[in-house]
Each structure stands twice: as C-alpha cells, then as structure tokens.
Protein backbone atom coordinates (compact mmCIF):
# COMPACT_ATOMS: atom_id res chain seq x y z
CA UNK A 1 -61.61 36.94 -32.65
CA UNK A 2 -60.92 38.56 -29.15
CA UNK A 3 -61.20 42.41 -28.63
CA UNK A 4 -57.31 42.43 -28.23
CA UNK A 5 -56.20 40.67 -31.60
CA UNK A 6 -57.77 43.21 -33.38
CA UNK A 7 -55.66 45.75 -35.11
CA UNK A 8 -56.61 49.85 -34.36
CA UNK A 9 -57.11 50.23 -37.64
CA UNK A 10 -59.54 47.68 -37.55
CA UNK A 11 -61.66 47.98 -34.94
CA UNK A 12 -62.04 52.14 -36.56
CA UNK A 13 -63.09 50.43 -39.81
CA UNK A 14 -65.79 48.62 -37.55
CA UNK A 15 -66.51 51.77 -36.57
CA UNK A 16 -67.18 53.19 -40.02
CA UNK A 17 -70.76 53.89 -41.69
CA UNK A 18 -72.15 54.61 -45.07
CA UNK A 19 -74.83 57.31 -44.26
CA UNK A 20 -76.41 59.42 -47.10
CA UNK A 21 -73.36 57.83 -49.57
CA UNK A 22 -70.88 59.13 -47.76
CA UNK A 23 -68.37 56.69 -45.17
CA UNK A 24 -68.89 58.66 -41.74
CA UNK A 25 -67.66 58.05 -37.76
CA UNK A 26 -70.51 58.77 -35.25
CA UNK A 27 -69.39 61.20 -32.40
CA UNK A 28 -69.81 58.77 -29.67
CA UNK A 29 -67.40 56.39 -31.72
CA UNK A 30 -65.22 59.40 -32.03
CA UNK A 31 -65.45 60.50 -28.17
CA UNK A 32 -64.74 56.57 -27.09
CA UNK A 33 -61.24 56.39 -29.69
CA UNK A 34 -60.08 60.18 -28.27
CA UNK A 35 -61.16 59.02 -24.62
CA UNK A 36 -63.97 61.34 -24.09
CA UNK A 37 -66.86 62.06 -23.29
CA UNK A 38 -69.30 62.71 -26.46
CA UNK A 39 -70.78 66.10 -24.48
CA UNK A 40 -67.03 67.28 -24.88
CA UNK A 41 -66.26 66.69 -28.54
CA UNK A 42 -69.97 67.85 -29.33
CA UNK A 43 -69.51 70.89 -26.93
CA UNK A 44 -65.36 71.53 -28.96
CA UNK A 45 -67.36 71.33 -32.64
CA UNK A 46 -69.89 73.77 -31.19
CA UNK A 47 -67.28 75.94 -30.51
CA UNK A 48 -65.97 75.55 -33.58
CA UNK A 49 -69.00 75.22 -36.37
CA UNK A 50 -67.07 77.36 -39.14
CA UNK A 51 -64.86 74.21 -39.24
CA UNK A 52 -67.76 71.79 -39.63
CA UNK A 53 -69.56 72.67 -42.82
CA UNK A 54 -72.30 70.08 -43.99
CA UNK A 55 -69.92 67.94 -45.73
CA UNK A 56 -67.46 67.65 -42.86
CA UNK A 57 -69.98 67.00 -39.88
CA UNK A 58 -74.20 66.50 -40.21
CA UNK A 59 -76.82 65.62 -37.75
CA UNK A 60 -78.49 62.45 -38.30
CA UNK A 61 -82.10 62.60 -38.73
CA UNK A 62 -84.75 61.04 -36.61
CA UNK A 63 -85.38 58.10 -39.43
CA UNK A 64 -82.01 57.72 -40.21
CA UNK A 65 -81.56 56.86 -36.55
CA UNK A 66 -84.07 54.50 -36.83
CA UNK A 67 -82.52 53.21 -39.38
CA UNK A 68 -79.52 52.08 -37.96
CA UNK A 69 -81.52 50.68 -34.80
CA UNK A 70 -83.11 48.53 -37.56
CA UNK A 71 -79.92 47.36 -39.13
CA UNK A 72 -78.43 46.53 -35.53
CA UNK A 73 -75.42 49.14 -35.60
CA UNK A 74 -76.98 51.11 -32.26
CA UNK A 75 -78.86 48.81 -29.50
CA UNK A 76 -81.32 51.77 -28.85
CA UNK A 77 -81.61 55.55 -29.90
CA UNK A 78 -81.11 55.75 -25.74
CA UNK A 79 -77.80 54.54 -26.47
CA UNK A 80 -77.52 58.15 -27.93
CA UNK A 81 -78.02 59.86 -24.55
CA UNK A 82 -80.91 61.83 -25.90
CA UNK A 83 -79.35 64.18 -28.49
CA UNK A 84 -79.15 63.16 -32.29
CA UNK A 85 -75.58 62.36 -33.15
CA UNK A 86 -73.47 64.22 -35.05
CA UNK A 87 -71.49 62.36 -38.18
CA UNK A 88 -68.05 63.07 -39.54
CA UNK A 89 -66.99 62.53 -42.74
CA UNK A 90 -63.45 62.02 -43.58
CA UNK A 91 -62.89 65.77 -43.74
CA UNK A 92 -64.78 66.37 -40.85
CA UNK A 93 -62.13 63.72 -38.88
CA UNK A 94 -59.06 65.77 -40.52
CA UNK A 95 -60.87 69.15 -38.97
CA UNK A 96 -60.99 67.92 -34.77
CA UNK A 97 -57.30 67.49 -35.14
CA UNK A 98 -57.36 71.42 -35.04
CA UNK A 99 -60.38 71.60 -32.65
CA UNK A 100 -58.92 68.52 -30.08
CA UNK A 101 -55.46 69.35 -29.16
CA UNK A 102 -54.57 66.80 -26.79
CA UNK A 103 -51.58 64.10 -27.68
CA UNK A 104 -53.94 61.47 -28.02
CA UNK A 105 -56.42 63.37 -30.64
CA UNK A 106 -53.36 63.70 -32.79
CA UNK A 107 -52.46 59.91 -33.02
CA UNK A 108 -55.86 58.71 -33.18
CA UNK A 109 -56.75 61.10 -36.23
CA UNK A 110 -53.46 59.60 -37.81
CA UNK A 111 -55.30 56.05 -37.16
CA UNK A 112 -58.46 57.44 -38.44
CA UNK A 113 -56.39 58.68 -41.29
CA UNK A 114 -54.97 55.17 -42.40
CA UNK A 115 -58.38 53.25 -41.26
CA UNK A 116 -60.26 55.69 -43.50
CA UNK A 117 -57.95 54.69 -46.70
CA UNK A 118 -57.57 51.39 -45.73
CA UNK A 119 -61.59 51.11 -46.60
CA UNK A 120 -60.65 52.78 -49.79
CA UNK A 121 -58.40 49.84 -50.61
CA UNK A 122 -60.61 47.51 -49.55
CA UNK A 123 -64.06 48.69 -51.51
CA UNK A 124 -61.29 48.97 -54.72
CA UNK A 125 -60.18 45.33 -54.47
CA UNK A 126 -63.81 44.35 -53.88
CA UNK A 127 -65.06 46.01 -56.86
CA UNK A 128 -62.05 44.54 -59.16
CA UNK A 129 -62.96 41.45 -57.49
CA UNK A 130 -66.54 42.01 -58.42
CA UNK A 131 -65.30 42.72 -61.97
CA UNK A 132 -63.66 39.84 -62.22
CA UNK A 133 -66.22 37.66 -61.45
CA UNK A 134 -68.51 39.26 -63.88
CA UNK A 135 -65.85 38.55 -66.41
CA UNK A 136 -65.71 34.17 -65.77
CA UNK A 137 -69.67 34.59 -65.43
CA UNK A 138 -69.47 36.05 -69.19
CA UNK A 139 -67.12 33.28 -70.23
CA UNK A 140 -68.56 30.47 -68.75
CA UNK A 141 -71.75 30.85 -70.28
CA UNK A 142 -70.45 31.91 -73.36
CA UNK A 143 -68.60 28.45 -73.15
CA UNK A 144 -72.06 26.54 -71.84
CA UNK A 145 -73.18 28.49 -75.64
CA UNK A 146 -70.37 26.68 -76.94
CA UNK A 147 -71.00 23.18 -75.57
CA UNK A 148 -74.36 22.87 -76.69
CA UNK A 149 -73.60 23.57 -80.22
CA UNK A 150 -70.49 20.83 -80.01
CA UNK A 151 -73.05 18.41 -78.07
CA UNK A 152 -75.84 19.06 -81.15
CA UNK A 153 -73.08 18.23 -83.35
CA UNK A 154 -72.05 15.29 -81.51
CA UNK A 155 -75.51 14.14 -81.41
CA UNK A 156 -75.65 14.69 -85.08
CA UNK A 157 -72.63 12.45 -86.39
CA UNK A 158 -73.92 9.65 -83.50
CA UNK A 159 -77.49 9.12 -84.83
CA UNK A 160 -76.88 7.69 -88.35
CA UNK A 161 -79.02 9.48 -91.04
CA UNK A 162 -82.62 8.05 -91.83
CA UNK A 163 -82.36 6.16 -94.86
CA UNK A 164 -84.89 7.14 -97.41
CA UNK A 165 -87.83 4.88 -98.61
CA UNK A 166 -87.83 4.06 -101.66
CA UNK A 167 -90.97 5.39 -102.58
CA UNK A 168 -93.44 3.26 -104.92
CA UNK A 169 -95.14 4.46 -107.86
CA UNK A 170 -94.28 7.40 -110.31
CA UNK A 171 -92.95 11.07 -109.46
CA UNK A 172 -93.49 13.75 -111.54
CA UNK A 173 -90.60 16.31 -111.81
C-alpha cells in the first residue's frame, strides 16, 4: 500500500503507541503531523507545563526507549535527536490545540481526535471478535464431547454382544 492511499486517519493510528497502558503519540510524530520542528512543540509545552500534567504528557524513560528500539518502532534512540521524548496521551493531544494556535494545529488535532476513537472502535470489535471466538471454541469442543459419546454408542450397537459360554459343571447360588 503506497504512502498516498493511506487515509490521515490512518497513517495517525500508525502513529499510535501503547506505553505504560496508556495509547500515546510521540512528540516527533506530533511535530511531523503539525509541520514542525519537535524543538518547537517541546519548547510550546515547556511554556506551558500547567497544561501537561502526568497523565496528559510524560517523558519516556531510558529503558522504555530501549524498548521500542527493540520492538522496531524507532531505528535508533539518535533518531530522538538526543533528548528523551515526550508522550501525549489523548488528553495531552486535546491540550496543544490551546498551546499550538496555528490553522493547521487545529485540523490535525481534529484528525488526531477521530484517529484516536477510531482505535477505540477498532480494539472494541477486536475484543467482541475475540469473544466470539472463545464462544465456537467452547462449542466445538463441547460438540467433539458429544461425538465421542455418539461414536462409543455407535461402536456399541456395531459389535454384537459376546455370547455367553455355557459353562460346564454345577453352580452354586
């Protein structure tokens, strides 16, 4: 799939992390979809901090940036340009729209916006998907249960009974 064919909303999505259980944009991600530099958006939420409480905007840490060299989502921590990056949540999106001002900032946030609850949608269908699944795994094996009792029975009406010996001699009751 070409760079072009690719829906805004989808190439945000791409640009989307789970980090410490919570879905998160990295600020050079951020500072590429506003058409920035990261030193600006950094140096605008610096300004700012009040807006960015720990829920809205965090550092990563030195092994989670390891981390995600490890898993292939950054080439290199030089990628970074030195500095550990800062994260924004959901939230933490919503705030720059107050802190970046420019045209742009306000319809990319309103992409952000959609991309962010178009995951939503997406991790709820997988998960009733998942359920689903769960629910023909129960079934089927409930109906392998079933199968192997109507094979035993099978079996049983197929092989004709052993006829008893007549046994020689006395028996005493």
């Amino acid at each position: 799939m070409s760079y072009k064919t690719v829906t805004p909303i989808e190439r945000i999505i791409d640009r989307i992390l789970i980090i410490r259980n919570q879905k998160v944009i990295l600020d050079k991600d951020l500072a590429v979809l506003y058409g920035t530099e990261t030193r600006v958006l950094k140096q605008a939420v610096r300004r700012n901090i009040k807006r960015f409480p720990s829920d809205f905007m965090f550092i990563l840490s030195d092994k989670e940036i390891e981390q995600l060299v490890s898993q292939n989502v950054i080439p290199s921590k030089s990628i970074l340009g030195g500095a550990n990056p800062m994260t924004f949540t959901e939230q933490g999106v919503a705030m720059l729209s107050s802190v970046l001002k420019s045209e742009r900032a306000i319809d990319v946030n309103i992409l952000i916006m959609r991309a962010f609850v178009k995951l939503r949608e997406i991790i709820a269908t997988h998960k009733k998907v998942e359920e689903k699944l769960k629910e023909l795994e129960n079934k089927i094996k409930e109906h392998d249960d079933q199968i192997i009792e109507i094979i035993k029975i099978i079996n049983q009406l197929v092989t004709p009974p052993q006829p008893s010996k007549k046994k020689i001699g006395f028996t005493i009751n």
